[in-house]
N, C-alpha and C. Protein backbone atom coordinates (compact mmCIF):
# COMPACT_ATOMS: atom_id res chain seq x y z
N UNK A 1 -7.83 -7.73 -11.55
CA UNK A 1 -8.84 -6.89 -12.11
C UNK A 1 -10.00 -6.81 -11.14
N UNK A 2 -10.36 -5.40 -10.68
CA UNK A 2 -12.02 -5.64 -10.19
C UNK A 2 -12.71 -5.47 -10.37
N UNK A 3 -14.04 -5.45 -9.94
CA UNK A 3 -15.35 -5.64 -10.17
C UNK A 3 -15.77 -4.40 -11.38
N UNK A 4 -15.41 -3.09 -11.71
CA UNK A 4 -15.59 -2.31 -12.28
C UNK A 4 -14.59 -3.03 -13.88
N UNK A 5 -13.86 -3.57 -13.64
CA UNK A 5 -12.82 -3.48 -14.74
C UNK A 5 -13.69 -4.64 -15.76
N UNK A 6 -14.36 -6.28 -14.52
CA UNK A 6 -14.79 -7.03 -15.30
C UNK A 6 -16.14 -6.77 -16.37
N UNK A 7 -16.30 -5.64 -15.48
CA UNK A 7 -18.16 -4.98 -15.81
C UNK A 7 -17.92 -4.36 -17.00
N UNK A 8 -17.36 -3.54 -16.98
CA UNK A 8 -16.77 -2.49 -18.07
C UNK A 8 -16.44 -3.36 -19.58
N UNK A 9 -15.29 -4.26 -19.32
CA UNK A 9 -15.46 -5.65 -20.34
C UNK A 9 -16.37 -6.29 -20.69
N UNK A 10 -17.54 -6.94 -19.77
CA UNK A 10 -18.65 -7.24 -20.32
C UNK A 10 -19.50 -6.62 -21.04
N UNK A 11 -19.48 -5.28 -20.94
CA UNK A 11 -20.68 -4.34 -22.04
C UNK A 11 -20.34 -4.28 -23.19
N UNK A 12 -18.56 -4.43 -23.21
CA UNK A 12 -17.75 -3.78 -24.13
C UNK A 12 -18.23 -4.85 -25.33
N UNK A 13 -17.77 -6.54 -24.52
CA UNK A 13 -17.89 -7.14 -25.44
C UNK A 13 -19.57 -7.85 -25.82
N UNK A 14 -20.45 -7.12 -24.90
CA UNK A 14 -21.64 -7.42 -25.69
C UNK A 14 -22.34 -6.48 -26.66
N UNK A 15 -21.65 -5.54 -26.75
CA UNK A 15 -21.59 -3.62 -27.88
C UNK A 15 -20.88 -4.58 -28.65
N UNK A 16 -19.73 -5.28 -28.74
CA UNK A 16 -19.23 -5.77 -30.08
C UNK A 16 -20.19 -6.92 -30.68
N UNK A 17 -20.30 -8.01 -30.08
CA UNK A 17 -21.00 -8.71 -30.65
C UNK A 17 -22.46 -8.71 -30.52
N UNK A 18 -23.24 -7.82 -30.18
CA UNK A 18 -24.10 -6.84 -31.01
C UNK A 18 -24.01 -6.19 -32.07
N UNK A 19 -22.98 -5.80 -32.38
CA UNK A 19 -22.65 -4.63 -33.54
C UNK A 19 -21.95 -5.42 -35.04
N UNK A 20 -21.43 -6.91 -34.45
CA UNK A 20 -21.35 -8.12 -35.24
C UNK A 20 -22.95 -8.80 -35.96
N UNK A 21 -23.21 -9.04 -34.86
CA UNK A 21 -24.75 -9.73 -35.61
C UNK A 21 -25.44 -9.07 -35.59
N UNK A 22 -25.84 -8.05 -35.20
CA UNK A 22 -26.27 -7.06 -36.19
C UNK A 22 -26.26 -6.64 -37.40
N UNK A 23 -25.27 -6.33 -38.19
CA UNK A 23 -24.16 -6.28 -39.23
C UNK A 23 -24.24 -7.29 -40.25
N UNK A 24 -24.41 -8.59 -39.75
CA UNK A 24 -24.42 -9.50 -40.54
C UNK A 24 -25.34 -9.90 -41.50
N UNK A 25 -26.74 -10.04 -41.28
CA UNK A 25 -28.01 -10.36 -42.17
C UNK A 25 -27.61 -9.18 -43.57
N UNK A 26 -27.16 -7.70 -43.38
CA UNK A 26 -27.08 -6.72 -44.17
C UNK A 26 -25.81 -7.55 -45.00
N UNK A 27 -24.78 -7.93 -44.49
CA UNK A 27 -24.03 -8.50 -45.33
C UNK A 27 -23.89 -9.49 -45.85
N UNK A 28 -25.15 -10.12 -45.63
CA UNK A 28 -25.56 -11.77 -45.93
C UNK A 28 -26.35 -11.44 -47.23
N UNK A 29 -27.33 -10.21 -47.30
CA UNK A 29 -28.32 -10.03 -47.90
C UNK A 29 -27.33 -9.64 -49.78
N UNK A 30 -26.41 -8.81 -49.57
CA UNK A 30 -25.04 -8.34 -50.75
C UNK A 30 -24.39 -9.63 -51.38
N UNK A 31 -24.05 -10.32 -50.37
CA UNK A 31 -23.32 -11.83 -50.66
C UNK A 31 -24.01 -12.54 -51.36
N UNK A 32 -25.51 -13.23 -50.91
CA UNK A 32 -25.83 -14.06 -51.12
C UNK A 32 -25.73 -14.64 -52.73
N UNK A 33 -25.83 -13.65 -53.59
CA UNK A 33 -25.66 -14.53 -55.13
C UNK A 33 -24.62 -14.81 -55.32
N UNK A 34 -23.60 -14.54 -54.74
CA UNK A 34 -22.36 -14.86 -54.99
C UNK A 34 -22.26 -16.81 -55.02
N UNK A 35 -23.43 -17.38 -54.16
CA UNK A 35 -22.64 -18.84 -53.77
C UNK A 35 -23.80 -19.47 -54.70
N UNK A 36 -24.88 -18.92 -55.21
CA UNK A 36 -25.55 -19.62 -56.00
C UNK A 36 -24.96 -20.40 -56.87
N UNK A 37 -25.34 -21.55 -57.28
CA UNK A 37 -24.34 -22.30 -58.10
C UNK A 37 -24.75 -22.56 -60.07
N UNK A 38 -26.73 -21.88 -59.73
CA UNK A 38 -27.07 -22.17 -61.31
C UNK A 38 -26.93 -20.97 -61.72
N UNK A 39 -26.62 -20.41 -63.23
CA UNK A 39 -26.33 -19.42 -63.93
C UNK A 39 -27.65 -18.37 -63.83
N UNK A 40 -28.52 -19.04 -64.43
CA UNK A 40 -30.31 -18.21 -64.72
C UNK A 40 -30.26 -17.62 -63.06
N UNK A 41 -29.93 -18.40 -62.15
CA UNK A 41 -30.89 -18.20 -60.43
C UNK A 41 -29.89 -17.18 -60.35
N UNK A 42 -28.45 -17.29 -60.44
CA UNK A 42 -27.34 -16.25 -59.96
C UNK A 42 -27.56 -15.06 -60.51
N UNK A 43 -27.86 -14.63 -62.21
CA UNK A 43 -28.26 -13.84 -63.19
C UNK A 43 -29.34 -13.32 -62.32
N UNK A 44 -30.29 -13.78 -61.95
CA UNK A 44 -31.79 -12.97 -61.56
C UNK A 44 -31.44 -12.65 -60.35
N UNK A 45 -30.82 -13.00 -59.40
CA UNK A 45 -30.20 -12.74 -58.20
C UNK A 45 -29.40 -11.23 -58.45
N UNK A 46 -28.91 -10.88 -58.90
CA UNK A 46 -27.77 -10.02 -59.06
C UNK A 46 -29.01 -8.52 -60.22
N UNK A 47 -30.27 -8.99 -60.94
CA UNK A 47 -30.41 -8.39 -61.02
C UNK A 47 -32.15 -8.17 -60.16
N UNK A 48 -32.15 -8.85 -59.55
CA UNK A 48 -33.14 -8.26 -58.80
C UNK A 48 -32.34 -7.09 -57.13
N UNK A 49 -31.11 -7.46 -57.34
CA UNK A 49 -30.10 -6.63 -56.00
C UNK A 49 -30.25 -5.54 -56.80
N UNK A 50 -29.74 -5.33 -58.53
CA UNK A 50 -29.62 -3.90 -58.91
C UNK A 50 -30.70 -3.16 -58.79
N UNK A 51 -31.97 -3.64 -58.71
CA UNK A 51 -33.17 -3.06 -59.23
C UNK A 51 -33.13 -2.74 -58.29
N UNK A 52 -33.08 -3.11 -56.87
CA UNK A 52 -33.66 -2.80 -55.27
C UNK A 52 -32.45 -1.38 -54.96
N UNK A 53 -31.22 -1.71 -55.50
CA UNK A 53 -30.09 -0.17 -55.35
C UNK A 53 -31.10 0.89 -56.52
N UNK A 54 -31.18 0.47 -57.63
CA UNK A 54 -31.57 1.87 -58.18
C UNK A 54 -33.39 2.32 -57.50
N UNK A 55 -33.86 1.39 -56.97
CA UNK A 55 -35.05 2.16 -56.48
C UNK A 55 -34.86 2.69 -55.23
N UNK A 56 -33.25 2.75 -54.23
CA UNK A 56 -33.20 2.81 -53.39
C UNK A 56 -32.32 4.74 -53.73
N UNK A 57 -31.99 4.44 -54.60
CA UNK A 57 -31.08 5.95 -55.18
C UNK A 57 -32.16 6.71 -56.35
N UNK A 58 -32.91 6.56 -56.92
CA UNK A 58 -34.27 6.92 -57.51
C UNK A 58 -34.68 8.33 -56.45
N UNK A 59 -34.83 9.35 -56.75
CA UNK A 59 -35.35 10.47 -55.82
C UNK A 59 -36.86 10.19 -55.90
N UNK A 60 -37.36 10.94 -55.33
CA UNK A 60 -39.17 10.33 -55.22
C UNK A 60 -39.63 11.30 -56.44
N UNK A 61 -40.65 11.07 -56.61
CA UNK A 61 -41.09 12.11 -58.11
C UNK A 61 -41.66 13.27 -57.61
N UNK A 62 -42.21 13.75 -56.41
CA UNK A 62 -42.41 15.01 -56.14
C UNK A 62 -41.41 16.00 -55.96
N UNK A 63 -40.18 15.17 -56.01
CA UNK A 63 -38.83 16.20 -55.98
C UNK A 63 -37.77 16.62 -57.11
N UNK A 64 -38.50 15.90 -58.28
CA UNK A 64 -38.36 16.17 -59.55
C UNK A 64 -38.69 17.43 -59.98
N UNK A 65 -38.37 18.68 -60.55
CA UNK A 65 -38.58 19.49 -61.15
C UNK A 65 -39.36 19.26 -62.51
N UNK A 66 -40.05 19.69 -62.80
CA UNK A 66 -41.12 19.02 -64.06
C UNK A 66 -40.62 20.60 -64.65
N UNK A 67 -40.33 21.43 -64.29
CA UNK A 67 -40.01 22.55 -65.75
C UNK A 67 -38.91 22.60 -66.54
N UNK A 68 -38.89 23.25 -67.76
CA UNK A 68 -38.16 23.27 -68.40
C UNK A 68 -36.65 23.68 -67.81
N UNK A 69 -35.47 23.35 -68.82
CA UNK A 69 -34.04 24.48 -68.48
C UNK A 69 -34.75 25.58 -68.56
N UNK A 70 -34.93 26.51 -69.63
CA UNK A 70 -35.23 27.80 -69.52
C UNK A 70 -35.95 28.58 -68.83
N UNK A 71 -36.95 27.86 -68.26
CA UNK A 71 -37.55 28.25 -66.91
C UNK A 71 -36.91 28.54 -66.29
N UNK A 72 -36.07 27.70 -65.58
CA UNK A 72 -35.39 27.14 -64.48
C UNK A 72 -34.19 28.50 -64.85
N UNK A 73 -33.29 28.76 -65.74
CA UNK A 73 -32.27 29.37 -65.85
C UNK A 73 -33.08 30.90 -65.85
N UNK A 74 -34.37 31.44 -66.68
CA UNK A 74 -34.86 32.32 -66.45
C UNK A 74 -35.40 32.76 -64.91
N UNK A 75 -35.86 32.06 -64.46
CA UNK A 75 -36.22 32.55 -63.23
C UNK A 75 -34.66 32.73 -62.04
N UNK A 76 -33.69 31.73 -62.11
CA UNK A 76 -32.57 32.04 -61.75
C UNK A 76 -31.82 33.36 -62.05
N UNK A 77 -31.80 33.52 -63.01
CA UNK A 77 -31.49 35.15 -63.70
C UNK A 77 -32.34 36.43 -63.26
N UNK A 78 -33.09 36.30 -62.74
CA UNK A 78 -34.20 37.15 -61.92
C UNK A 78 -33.58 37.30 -60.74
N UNK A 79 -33.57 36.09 -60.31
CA UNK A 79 -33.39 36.06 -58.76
C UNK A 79 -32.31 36.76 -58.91
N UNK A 80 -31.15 36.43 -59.64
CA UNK A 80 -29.87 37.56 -59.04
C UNK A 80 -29.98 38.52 -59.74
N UNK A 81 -30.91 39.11 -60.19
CA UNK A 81 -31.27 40.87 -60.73
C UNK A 81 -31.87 41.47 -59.15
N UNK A 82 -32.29 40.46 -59.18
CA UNK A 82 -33.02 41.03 -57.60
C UNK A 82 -32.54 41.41 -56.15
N UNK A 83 -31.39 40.04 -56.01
CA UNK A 83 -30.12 40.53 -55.50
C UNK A 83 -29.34 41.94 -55.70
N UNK A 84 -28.77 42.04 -57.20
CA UNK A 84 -28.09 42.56 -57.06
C UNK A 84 -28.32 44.20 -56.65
N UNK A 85 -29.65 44.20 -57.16
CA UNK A 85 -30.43 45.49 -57.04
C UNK A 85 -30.53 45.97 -55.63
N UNK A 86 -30.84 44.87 -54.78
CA UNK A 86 -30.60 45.24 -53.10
C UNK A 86 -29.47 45.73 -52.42
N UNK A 87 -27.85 44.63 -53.60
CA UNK A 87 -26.88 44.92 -53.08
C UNK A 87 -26.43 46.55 -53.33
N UNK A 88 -26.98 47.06 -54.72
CA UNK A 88 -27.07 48.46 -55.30
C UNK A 88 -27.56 49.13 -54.18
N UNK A 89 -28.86 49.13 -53.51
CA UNK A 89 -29.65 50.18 -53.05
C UNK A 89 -28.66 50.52 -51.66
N UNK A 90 -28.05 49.06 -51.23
CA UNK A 90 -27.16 49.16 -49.81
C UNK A 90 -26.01 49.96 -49.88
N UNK A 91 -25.32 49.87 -51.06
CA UNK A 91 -23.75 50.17 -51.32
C UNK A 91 -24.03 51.58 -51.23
N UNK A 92 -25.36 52.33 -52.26
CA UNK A 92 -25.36 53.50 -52.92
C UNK A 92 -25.28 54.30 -51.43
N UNK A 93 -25.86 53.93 -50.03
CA UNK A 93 -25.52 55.25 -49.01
C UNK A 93 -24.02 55.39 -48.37
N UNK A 94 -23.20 54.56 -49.01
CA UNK A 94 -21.92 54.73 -48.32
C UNK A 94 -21.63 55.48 -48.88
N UNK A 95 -20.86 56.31 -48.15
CA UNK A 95 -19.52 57.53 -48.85
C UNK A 95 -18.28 57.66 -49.28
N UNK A 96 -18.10 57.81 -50.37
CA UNK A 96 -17.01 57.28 -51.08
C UNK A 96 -15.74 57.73 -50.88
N UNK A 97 -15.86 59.07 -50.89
CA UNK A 97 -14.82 59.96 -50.97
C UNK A 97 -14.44 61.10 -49.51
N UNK A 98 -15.32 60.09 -48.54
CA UNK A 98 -15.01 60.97 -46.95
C UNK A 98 -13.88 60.81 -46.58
């Protein structure tokens, strides 16, 4: 092997075990209640993980829609009157029967 081949191997395997311990604390952090051994500590463990997933999947509240369905479905129903009316005004100069 030469000098390019050993080099090439060395990055390779410091990209892997980089990409190992790296990796790991994240999967240390999922595990960890698993080895707890008292019931109450394991219990609060498992639900202080859920709380941290649902605030992590939680959308932010400015991206909440605060109006009603009927708003929401009324003004949708507009919008494609409005459409379709454009698609009308476009169609109406073609010629049908040339």
């Amino acid at each position: 092997m030469g000098t390019k081949g050993l080099t090439g191997l060395r990055i390779l395997l410091s990209l892997l075990l980089g990409l190992i311990f790296g990796a790991a604390p994240a999967l240390a952090e999922v595990e960890q209640c698993r080895f707890i051994q008292a019931k109450p500590e394991r219990e609060a463990c498992y639900t202080r993980q859920e709380a941290a997933l649902a605030a992590k999947r939680k959308p932010e509240p400015s991206a909440i829609d605060t109006r009603s369905t009927d708003a929401r479905m009324i003004e949708s129903l507009q919008q494609m009157r409005r459409d379709d009316a454009e698609v009308y005004r476009s169609v109406n100069g073609i010629c049908r029967g040339c």
